[in-house]
N, C-alpha and C. Protein backbone atom coordinates (compact mmCIF):
# COMPACT_ATOMS: atom_id res chain seq x y z
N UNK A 1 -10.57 -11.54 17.91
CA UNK A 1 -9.14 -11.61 17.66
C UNK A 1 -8.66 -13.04 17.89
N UNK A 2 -7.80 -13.70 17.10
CA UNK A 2 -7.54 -14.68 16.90
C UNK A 2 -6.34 -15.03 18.39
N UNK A 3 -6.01 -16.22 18.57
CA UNK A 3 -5.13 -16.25 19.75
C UNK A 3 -3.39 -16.18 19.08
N UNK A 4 -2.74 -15.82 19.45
CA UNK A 4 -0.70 -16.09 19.18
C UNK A 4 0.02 -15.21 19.97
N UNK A 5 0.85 -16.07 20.30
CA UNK A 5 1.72 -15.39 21.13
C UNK A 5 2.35 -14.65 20.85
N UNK A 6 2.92 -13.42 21.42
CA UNK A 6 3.15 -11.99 21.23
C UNK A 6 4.28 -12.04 20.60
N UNK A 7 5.55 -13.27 20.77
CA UNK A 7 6.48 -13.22 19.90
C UNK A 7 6.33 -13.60 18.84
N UNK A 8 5.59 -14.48 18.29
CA UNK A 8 5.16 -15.21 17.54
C UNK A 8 4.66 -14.19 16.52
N UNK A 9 3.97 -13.04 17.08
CA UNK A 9 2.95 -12.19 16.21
C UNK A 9 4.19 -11.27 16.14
N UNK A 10 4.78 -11.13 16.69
CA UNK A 10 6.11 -9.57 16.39
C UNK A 10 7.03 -10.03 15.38
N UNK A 11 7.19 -11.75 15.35
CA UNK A 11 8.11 -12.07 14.13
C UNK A 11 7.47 -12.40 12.49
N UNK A 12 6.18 -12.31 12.85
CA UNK A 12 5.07 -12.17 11.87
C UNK A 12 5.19 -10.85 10.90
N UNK A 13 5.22 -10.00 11.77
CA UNK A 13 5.48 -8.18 11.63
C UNK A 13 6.65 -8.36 10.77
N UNK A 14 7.79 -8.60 11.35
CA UNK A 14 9.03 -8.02 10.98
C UNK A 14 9.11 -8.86 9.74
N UNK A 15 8.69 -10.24 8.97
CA UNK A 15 9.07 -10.87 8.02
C UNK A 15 8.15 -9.70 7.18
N UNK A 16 6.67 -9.62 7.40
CA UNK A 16 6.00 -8.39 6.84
C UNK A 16 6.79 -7.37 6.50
N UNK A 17 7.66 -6.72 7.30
CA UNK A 17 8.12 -5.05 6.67
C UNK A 17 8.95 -5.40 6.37
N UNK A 18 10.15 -6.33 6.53
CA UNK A 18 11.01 -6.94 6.12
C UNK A 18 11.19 -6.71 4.55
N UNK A 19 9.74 -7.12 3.89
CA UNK A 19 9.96 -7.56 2.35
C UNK A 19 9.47 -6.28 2.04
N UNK A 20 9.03 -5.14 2.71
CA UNK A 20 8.68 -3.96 2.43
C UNK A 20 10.14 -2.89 2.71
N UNK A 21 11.01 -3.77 2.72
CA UNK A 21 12.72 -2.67 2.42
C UNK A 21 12.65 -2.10 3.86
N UNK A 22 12.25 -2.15 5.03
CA UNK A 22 12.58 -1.63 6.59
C UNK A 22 13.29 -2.12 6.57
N UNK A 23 14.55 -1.22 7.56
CA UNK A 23 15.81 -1.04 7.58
C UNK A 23 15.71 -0.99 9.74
N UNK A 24 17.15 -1.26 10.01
CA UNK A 24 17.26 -1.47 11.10
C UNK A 24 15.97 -1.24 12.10
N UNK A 25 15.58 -3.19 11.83
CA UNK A 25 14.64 -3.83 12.52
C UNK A 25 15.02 -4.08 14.33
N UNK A 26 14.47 -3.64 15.15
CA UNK A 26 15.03 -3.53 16.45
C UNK A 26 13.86 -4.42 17.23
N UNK A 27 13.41 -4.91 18.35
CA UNK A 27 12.68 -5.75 18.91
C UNK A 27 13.01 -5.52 20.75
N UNK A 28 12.12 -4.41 21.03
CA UNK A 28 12.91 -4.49 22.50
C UNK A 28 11.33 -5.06 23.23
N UNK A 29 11.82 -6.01 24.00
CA UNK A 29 10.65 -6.32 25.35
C UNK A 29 10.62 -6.16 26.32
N UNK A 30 9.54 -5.53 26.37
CA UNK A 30 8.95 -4.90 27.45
C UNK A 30 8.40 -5.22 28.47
N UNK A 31 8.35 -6.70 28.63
CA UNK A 31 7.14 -7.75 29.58
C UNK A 31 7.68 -7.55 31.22
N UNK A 32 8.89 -6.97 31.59
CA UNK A 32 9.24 -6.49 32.62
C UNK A 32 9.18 -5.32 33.30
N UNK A 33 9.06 -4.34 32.02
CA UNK A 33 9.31 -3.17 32.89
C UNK A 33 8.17 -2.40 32.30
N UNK A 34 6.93 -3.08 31.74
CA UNK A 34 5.73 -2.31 30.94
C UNK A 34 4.12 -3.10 31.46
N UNK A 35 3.44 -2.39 31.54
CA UNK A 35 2.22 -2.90 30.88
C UNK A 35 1.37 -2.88 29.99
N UNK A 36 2.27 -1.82 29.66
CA UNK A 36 1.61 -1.28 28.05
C UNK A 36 1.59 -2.48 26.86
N UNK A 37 2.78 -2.60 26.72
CA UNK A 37 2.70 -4.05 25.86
C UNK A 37 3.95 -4.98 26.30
N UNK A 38 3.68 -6.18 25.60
CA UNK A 38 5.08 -7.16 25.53
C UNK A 38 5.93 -6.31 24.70
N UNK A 39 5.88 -6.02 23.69
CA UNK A 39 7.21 -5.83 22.55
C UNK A 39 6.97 -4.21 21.91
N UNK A 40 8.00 -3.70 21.58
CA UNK A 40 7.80 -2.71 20.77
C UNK A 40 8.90 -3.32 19.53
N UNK A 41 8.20 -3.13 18.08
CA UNK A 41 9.01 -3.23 17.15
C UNK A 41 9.28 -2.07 16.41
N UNK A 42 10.73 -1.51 16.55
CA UNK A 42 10.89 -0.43 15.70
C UNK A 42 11.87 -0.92 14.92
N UNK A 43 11.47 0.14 13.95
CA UNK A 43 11.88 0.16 12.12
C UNK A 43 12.15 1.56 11.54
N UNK A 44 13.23 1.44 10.65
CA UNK A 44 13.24 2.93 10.10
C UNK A 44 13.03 2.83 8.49
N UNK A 45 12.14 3.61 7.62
CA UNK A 45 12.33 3.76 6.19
C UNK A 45 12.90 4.92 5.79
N UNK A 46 13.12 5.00 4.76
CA UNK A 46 13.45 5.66 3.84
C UNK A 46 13.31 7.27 3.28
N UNK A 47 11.45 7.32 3.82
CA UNK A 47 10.28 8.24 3.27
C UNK A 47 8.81 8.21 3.69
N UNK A 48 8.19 9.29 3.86
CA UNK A 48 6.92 9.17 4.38
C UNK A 48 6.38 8.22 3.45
N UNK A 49 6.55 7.89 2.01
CA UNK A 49 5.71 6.69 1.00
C UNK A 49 6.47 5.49 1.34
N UNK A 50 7.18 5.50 1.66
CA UNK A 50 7.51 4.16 2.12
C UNK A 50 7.04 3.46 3.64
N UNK A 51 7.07 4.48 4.44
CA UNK A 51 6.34 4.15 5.68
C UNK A 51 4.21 3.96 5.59
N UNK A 52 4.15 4.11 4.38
CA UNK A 52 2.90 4.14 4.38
C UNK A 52 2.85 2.77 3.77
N UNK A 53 3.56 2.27 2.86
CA UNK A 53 3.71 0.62 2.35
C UNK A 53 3.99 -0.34 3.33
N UNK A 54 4.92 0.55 4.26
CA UNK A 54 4.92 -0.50 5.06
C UNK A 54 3.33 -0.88 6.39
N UNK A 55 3.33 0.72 6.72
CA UNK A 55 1.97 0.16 7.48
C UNK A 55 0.94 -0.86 6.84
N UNK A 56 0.92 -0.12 5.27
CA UNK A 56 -0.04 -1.18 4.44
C UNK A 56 -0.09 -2.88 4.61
N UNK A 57 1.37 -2.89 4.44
CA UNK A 57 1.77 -4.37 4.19
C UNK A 57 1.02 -4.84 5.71
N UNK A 58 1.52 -4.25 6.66
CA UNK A 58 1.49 -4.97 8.39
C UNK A 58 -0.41 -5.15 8.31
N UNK A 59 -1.27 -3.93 8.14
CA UNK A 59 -2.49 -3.81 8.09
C UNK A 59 -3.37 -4.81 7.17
N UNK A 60 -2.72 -5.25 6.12
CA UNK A 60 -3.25 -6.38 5.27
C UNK A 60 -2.89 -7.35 5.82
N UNK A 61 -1.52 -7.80 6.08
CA UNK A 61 -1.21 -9.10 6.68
C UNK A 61 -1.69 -9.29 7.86
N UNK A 62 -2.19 -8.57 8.81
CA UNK A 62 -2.75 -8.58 10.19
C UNK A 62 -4.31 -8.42 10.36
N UNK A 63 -5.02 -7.17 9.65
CA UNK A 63 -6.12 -7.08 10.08
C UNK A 63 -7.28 -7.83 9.93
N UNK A 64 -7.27 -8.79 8.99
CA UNK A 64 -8.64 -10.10 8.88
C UNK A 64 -8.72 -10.71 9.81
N UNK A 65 -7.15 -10.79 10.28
CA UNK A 65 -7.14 -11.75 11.59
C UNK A 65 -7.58 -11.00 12.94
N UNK A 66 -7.92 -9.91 12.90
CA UNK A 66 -8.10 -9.26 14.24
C UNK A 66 -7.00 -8.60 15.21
N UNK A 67 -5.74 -8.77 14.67
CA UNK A 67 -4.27 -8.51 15.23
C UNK A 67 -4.38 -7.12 15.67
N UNK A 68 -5.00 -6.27 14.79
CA UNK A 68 -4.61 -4.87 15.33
C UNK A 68 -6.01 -3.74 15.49
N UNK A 69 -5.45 -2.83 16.69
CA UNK A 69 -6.50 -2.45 17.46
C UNK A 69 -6.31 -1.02 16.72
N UNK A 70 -5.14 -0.58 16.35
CA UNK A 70 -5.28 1.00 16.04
C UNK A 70 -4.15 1.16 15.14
N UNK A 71 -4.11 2.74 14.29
CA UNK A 71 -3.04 2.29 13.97
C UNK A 71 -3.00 4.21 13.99
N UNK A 72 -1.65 5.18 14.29
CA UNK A 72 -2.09 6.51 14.45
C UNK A 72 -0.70 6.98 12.95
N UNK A 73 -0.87 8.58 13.02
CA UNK A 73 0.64 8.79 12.20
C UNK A 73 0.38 8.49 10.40
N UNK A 74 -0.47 7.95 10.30
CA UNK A 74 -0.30 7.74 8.83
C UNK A 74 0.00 8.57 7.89
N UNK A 75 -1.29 9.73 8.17
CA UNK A 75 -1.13 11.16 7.05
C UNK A 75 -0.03 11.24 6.88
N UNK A 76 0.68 11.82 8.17
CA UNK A 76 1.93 12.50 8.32
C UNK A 76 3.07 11.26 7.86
N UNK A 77 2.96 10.26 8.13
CA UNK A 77 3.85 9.41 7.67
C UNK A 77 5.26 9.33 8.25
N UNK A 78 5.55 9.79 9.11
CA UNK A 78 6.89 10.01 9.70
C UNK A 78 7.18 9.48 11.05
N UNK A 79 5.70 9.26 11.13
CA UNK A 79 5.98 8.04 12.71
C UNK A 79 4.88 7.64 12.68
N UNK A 80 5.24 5.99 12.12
CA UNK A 80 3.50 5.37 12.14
C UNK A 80 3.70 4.44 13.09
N UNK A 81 2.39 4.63 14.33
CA UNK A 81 2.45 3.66 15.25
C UNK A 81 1.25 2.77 14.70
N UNK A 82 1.18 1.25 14.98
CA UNK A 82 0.37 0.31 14.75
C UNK A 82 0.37 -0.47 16.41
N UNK A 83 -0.76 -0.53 16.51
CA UNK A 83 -0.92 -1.13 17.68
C UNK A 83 -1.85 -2.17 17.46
N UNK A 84 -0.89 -3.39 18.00
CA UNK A 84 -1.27 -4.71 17.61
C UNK A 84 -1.61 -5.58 19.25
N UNK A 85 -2.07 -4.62 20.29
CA UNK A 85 -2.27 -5.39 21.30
C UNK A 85 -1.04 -5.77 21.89
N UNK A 86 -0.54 -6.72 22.28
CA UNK A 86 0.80 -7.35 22.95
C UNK A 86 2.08 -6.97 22.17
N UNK A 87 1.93 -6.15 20.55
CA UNK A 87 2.87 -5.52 20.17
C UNK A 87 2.74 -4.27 19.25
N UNK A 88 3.43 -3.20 20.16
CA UNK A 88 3.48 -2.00 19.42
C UNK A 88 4.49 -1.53 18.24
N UNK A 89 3.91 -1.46 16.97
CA UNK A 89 5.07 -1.60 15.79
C UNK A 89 4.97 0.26 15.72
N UNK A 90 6.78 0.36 15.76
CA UNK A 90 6.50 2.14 15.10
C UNK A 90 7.69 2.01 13.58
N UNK A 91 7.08 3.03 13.19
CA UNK A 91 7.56 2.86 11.94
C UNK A 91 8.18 4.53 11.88
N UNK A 92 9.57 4.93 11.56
CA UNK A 92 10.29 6.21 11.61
C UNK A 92 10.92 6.34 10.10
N UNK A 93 10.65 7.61 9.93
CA UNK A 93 11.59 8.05 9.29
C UNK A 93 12.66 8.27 10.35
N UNK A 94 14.25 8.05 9.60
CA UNK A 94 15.66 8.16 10.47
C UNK A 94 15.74 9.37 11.41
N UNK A 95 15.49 10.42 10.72
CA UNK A 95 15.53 11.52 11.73
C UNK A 95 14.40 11.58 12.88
N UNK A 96 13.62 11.06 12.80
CA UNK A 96 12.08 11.18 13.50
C UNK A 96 12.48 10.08 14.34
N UNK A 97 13.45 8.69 14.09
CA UNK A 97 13.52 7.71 15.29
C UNK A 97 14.60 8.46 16.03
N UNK A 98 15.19 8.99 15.49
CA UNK A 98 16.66 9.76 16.34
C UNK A 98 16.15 10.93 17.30
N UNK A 99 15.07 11.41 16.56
CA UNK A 99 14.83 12.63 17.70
C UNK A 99 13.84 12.17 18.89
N UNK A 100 12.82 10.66 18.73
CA UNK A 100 12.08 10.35 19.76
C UNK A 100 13.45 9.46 21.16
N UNK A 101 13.90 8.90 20.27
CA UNK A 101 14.70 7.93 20.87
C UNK A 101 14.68 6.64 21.81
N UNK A 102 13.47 6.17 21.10
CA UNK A 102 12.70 5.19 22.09
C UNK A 102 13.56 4.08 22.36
N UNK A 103 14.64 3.76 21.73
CA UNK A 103 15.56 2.81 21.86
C UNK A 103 16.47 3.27 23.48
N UNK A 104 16.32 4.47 23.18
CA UNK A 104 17.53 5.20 24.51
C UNK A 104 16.45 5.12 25.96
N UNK A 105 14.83 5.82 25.61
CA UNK A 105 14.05 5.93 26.74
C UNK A 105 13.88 4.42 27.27
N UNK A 106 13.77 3.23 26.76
CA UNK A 106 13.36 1.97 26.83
C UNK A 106 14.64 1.09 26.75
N UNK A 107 15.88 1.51 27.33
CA UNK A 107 17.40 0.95 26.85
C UNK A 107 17.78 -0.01 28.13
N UNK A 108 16.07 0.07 29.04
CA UNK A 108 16.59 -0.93 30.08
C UNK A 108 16.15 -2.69 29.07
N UNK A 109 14.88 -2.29 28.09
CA UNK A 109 14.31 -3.78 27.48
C UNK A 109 15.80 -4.50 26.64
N UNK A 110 15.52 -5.74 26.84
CA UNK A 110 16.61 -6.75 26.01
C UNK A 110 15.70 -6.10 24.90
N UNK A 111 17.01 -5.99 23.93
CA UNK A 111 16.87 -5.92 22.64
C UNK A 111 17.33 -6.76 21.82
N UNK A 112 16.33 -7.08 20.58
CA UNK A 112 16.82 -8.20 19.71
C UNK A 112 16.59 -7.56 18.21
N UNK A 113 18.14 -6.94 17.14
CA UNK A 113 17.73 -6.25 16.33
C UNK A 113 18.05 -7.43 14.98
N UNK A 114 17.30 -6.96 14.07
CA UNK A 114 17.00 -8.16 13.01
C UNK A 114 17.50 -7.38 11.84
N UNK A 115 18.67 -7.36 11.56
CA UNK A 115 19.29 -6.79 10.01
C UNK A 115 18.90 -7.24 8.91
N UNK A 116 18.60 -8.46 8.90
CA UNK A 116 18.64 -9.25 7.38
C UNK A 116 17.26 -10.09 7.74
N UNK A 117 16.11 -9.59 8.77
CA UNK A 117 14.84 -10.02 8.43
C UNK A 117 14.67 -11.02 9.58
N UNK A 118 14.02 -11.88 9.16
CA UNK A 118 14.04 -13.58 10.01
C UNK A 118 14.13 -14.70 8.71
């Protein structure tokens, strides 16, 4: 796995789904109150085929380089987690981010949400 820093690699992500039409891009960090990872990036689409373009996009743009360790949710498409080491990307359909509510369970991390990309 190649070396970059965890923000560095989460704003990598989000220009990625970005051009793949994800919709309220959110960025909460975690480096205080986790060890699980630095960052979680959540995103909401549209449709289970659209959440699958988007994992695509993140998995092409990331995996030559070694960026990502797993990725779960695909079949189903309605909550795709990608785990990129120092950042965990989930990908929701709207109703599926509303009913986990990881923004509310994790509402102690600064959040940094990205409307219009980077």
């Amino acid at each position: 796995m190649g070396t970059i820093a965890p923000k560095t690699l989460a704003k990598k992500i989000i220009r990625l789904i970005w051009e793949k039409k994800a919709e309220d891009i959110a960025l909460l960090n975690l480096k205080k109150l986790s060890s699980l990872a630095d960052y979680f990036l959540i995103c909401s689409v549209g449709s289970d085929v659209q959440a699958r373009v988007v994992a695509d996009a993140v998995a092409e743009g990331l995996r030559r380089k070694g960026y990502i360790s797993h990725m779960e949710g695909y079949n189903s498409a309605k909550w795709i987690l990608i785990d990129c080491y120092a950042v965990i990307v989930h990908i929701f359909v709207p109703e599926v981010r509303e009913f986990y509510g990881l923004e509310r369970l994790w509402g102690d991390a600064p959040r940094e949400d990205y409307p219009d990309g980077i």
